[in-house]
N, C-alpha and C. Protein backbone atom coordinates (compact mmCIF):
# COMPACT_ATOMS: atom_id res chain seq x y z
N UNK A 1 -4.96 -22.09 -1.07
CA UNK A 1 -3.81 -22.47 -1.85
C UNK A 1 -2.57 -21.91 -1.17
N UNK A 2 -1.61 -22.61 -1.09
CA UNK A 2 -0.16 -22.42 -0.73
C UNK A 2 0.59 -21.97 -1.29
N UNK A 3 1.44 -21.33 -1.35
CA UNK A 3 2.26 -20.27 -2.59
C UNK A 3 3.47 -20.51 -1.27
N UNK A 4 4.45 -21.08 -1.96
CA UNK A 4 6.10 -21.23 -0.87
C UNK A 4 6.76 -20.81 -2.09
N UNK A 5 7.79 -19.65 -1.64
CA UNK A 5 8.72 -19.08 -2.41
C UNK A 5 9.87 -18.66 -1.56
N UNK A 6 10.73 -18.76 -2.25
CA UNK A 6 12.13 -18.52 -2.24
C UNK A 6 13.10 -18.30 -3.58
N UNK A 7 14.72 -18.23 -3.12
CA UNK A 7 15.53 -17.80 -4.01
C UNK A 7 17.00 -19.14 -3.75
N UNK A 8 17.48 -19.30 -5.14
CA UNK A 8 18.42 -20.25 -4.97
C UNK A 8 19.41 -19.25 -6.01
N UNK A 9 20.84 -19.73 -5.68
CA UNK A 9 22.18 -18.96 -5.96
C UNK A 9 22.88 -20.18 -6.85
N UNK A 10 22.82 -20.99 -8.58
CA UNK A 10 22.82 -22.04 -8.85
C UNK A 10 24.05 -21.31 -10.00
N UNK A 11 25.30 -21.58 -10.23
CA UNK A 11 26.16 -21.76 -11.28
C UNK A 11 26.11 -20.05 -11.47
N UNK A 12 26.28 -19.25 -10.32
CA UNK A 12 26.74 -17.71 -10.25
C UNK A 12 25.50 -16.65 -10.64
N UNK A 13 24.45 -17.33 -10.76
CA UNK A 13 22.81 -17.16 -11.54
C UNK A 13 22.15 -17.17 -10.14
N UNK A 14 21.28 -15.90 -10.18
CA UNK A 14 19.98 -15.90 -9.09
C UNK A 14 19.10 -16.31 -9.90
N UNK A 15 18.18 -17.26 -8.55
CA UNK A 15 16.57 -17.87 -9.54
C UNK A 15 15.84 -17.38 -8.58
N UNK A 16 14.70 -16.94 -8.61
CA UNK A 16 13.44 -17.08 -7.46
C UNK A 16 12.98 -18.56 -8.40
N UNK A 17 11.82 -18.74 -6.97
CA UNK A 17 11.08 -19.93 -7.33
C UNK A 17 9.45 -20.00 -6.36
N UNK A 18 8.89 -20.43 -7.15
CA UNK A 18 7.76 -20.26 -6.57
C UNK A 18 6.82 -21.46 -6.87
N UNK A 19 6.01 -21.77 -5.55
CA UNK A 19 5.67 -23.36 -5.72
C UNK A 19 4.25 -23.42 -5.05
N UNK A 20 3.38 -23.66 -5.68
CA UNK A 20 1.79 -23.40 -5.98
C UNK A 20 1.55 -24.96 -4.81
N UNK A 21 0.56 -24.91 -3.76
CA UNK A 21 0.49 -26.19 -3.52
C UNK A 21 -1.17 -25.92 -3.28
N UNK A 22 -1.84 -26.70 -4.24
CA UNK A 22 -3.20 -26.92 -4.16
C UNK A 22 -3.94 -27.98 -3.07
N UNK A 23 -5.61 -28.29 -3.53
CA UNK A 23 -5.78 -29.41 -2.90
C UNK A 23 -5.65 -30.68 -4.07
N UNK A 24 -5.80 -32.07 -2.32
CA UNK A 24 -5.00 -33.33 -3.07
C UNK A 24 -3.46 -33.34 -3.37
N UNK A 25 -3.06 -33.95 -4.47
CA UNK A 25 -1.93 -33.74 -5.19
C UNK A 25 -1.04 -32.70 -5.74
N UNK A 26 -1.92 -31.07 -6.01
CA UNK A 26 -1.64 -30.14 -6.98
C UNK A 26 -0.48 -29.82 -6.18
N UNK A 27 0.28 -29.68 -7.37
CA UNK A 27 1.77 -28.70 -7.45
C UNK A 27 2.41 -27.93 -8.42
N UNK A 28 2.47 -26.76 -8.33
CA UNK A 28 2.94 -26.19 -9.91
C UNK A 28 4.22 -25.57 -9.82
N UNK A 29 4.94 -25.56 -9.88
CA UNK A 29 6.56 -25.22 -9.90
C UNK A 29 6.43 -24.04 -10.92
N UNK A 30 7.30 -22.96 -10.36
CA UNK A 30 7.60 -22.05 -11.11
C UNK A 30 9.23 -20.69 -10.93
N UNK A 31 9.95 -21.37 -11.81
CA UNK A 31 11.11 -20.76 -11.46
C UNK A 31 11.55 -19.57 -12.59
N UNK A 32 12.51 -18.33 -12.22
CA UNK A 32 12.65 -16.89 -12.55
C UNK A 32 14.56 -17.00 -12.49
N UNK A 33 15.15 -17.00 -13.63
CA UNK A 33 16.61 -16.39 -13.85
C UNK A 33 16.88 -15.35 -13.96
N UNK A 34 17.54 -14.81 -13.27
CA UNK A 34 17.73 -13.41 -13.30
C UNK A 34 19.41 -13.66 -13.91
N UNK A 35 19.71 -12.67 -15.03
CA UNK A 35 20.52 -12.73 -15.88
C UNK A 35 21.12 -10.84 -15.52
N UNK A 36 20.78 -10.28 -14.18
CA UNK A 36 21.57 -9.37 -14.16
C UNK A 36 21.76 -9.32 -12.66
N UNK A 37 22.39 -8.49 -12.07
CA UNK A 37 22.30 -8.30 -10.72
C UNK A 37 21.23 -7.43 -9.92
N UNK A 38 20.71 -8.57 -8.97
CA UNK A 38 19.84 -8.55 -8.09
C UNK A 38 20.22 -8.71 -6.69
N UNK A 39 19.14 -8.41 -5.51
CA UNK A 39 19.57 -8.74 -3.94
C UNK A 39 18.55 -9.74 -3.70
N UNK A 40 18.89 -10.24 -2.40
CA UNK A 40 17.60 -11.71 -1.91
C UNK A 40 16.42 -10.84 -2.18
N UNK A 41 16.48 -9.65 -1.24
CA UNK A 41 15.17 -9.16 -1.13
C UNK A 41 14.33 -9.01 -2.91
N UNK A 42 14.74 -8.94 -3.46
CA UNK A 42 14.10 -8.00 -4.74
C UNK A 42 13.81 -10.01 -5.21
N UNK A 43 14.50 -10.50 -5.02
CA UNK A 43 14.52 -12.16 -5.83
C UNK A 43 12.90 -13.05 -4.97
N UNK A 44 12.74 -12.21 -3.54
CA UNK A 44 11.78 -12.77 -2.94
C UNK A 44 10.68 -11.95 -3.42
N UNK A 45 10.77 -11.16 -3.34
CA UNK A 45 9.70 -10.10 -3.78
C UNK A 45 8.79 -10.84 -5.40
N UNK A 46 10.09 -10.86 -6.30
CA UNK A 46 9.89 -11.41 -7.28
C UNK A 46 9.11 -12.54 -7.38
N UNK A 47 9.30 -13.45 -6.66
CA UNK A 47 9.09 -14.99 -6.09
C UNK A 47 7.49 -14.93 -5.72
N UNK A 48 7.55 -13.57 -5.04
CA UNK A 48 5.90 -14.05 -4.02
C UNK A 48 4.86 -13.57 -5.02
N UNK A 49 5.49 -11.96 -6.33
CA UNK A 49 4.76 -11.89 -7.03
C UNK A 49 4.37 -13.01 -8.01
N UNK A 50 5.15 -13.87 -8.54
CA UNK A 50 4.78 -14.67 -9.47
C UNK A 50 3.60 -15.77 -8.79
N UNK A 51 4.11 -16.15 -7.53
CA UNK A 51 3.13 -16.72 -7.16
C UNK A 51 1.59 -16.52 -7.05
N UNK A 52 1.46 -15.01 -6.59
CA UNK A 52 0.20 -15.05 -6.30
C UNK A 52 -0.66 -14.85 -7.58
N UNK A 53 0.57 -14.15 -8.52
CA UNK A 53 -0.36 -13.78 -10.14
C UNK A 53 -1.14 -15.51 -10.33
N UNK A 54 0.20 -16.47 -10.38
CA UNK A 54 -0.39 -17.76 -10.73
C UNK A 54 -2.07 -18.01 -9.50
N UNK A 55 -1.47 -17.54 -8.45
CA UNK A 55 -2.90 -18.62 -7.89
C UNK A 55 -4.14 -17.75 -8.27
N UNK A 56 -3.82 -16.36 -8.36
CA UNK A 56 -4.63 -15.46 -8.84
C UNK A 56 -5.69 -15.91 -10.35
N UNK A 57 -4.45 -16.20 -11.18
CA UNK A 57 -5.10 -16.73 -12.47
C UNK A 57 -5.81 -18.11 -12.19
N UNK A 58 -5.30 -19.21 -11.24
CA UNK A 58 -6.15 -19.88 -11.49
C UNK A 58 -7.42 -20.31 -10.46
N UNK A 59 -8.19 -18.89 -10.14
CA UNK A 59 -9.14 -18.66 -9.65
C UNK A 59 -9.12 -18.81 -7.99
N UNK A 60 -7.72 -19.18 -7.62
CA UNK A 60 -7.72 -18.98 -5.95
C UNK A 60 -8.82 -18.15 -5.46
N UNK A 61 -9.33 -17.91 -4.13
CA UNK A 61 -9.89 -17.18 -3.45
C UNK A 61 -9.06 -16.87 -2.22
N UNK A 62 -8.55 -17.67 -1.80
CA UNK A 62 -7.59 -17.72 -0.63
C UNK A 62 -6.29 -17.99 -0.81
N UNK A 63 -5.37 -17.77 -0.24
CA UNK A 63 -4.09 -17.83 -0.40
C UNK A 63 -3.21 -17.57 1.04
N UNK A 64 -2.17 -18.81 1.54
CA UNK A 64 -1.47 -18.66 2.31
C UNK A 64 0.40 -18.29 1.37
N UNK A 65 0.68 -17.28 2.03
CA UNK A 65 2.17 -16.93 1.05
C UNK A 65 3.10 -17.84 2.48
N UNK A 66 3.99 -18.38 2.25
CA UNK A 66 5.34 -19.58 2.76
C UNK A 66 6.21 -18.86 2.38
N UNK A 67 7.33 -18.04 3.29
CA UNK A 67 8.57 -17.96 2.81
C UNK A 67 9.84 -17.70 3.74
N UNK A 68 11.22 -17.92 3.25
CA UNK A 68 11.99 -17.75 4.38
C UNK A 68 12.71 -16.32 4.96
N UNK A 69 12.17 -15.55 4.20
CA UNK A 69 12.51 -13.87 4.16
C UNK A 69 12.18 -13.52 4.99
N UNK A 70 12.47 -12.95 6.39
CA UNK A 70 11.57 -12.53 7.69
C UNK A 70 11.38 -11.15 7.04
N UNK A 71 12.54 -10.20 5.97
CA UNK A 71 12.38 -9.34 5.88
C UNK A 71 11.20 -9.01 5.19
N UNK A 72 11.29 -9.46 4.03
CA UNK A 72 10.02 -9.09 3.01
C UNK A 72 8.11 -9.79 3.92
N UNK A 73 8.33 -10.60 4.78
CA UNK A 73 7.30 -11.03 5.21
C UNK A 73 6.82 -10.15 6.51
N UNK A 74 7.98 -9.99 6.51
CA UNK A 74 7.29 -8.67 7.87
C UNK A 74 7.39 -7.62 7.38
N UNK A 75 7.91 -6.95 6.26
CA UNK A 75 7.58 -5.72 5.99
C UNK A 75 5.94 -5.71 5.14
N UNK A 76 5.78 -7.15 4.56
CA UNK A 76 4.32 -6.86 3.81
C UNK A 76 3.16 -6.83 5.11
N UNK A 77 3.31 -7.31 6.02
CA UNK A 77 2.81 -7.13 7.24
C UNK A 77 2.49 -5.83 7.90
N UNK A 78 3.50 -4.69 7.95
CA UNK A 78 3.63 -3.77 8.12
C UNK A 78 4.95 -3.62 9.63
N UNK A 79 5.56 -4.70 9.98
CA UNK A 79 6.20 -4.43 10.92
C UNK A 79 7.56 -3.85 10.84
N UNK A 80 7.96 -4.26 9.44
CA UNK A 80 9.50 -3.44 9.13
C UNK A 80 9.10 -2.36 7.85
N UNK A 81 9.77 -1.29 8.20
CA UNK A 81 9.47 -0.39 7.37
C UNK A 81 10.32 -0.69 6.01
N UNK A 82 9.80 -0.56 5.18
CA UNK A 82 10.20 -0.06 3.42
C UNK A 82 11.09 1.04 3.34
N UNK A 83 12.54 0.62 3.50
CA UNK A 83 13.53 1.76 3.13
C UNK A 83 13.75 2.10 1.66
N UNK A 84 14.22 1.07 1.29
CA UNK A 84 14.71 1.15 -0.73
C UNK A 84 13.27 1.57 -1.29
N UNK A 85 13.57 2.90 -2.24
CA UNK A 85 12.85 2.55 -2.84
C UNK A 85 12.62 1.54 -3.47
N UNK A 86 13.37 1.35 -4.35
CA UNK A 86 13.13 -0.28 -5.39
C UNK A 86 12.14 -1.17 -4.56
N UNK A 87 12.57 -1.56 -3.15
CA UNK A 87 12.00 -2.42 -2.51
C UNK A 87 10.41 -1.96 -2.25
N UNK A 88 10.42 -0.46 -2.18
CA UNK A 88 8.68 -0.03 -2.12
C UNK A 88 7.94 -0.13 -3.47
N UNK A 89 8.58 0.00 -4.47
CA UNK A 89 7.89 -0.41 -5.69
C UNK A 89 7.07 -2.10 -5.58
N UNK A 90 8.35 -2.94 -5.24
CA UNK A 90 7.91 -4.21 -4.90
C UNK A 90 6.61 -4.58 -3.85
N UNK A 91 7.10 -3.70 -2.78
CA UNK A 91 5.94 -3.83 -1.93
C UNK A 91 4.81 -3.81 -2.34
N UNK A 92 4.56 -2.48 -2.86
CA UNK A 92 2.88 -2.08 -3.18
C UNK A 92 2.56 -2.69 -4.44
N UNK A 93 3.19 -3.40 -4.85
CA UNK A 93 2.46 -4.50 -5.58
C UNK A 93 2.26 -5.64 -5.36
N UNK A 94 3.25 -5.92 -4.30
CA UNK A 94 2.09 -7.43 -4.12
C UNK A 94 0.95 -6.97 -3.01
N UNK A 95 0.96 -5.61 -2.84
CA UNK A 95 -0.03 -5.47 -1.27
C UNK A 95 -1.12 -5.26 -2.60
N UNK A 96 -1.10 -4.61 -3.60
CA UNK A 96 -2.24 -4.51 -4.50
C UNK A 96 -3.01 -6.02 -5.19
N UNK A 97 -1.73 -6.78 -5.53
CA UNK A 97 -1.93 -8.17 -5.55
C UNK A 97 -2.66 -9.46 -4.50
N UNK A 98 -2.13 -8.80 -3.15
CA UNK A 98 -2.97 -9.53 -2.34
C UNK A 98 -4.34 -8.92 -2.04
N UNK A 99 -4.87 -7.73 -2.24
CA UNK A 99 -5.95 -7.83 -2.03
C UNK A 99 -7.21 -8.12 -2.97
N UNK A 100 -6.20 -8.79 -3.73
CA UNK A 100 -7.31 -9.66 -4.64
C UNK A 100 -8.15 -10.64 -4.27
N UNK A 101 -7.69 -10.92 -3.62
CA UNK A 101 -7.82 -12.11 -2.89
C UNK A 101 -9.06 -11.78 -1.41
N UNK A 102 -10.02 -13.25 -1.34
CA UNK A 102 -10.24 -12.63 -0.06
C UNK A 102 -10.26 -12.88 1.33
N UNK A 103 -9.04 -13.52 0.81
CA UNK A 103 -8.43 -14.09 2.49
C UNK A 103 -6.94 -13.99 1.95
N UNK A 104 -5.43 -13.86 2.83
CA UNK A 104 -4.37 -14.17 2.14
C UNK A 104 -3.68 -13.73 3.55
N UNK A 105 -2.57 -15.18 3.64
CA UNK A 105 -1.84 -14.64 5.07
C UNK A 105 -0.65 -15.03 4.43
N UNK A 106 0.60 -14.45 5.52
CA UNK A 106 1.63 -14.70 5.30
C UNK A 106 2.50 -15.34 6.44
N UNK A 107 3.30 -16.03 6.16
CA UNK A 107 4.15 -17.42 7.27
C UNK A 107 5.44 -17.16 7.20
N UNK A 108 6.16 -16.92 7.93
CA UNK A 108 7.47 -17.01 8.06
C UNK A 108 7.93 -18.21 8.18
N UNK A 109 9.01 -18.87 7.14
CA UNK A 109 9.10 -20.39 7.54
C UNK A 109 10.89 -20.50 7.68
N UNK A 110 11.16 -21.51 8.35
CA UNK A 110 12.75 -21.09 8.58
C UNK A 110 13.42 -22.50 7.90
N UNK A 111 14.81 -22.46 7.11
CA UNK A 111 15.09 -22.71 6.40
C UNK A 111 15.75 -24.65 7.02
């Protein structure tokens, strides 16, 4: 399963969004308003968690994560280090989240 996430900047409002792509046809859309102030990073973070909870719940085994964040995709990787805290909170949960799973890669995709 495919999990592509990102963040859109719509009427002064951050959204993450997160977009489930199964086999065949499947597509599940899933979008996050953030109603206070946030950064990209924390909005992607946000984004990749919702995703994987969803593919998680609906019995994925595998999971490819899609996104345009080089930062957050190479730091879950391990190649950029975790400065913010805030941002290490984020981390080690989706690293706890992905190893639910028992396969799960991540793609850098450019915009």
């Amino acid at each position: 399963m495919n999990i592509v996430c990102g963040r859109l900047l719509k009427q002064e409002r951050m959204w993450s969004m997160s977009c489930l792509e199964g086999p065949g046809d499947f597509l599940l859309e899933q979008a996050l308003q953030f109603g206070y102030k946030v950064t990209n990073n924390q909005v992607e973070y946000e984004a990749f968690l919702v995703g994987l909870n969803l593919a998680y719940g609906m019995g994925a085994q595998e999971v490819t994560c899609k996104s345009d964040s080089q930062v957050m995709i190479r730091q879950v990787k391990g190649e950029f280090e975790v400065k913010e805290p805030l941002l290490g909170r984020y981390y080690r949960r989706v690293c706890n989240n992905m190893a639910r799973f028992q396969r799960a890669m991540l793609e850098h995709i450019r915009q």
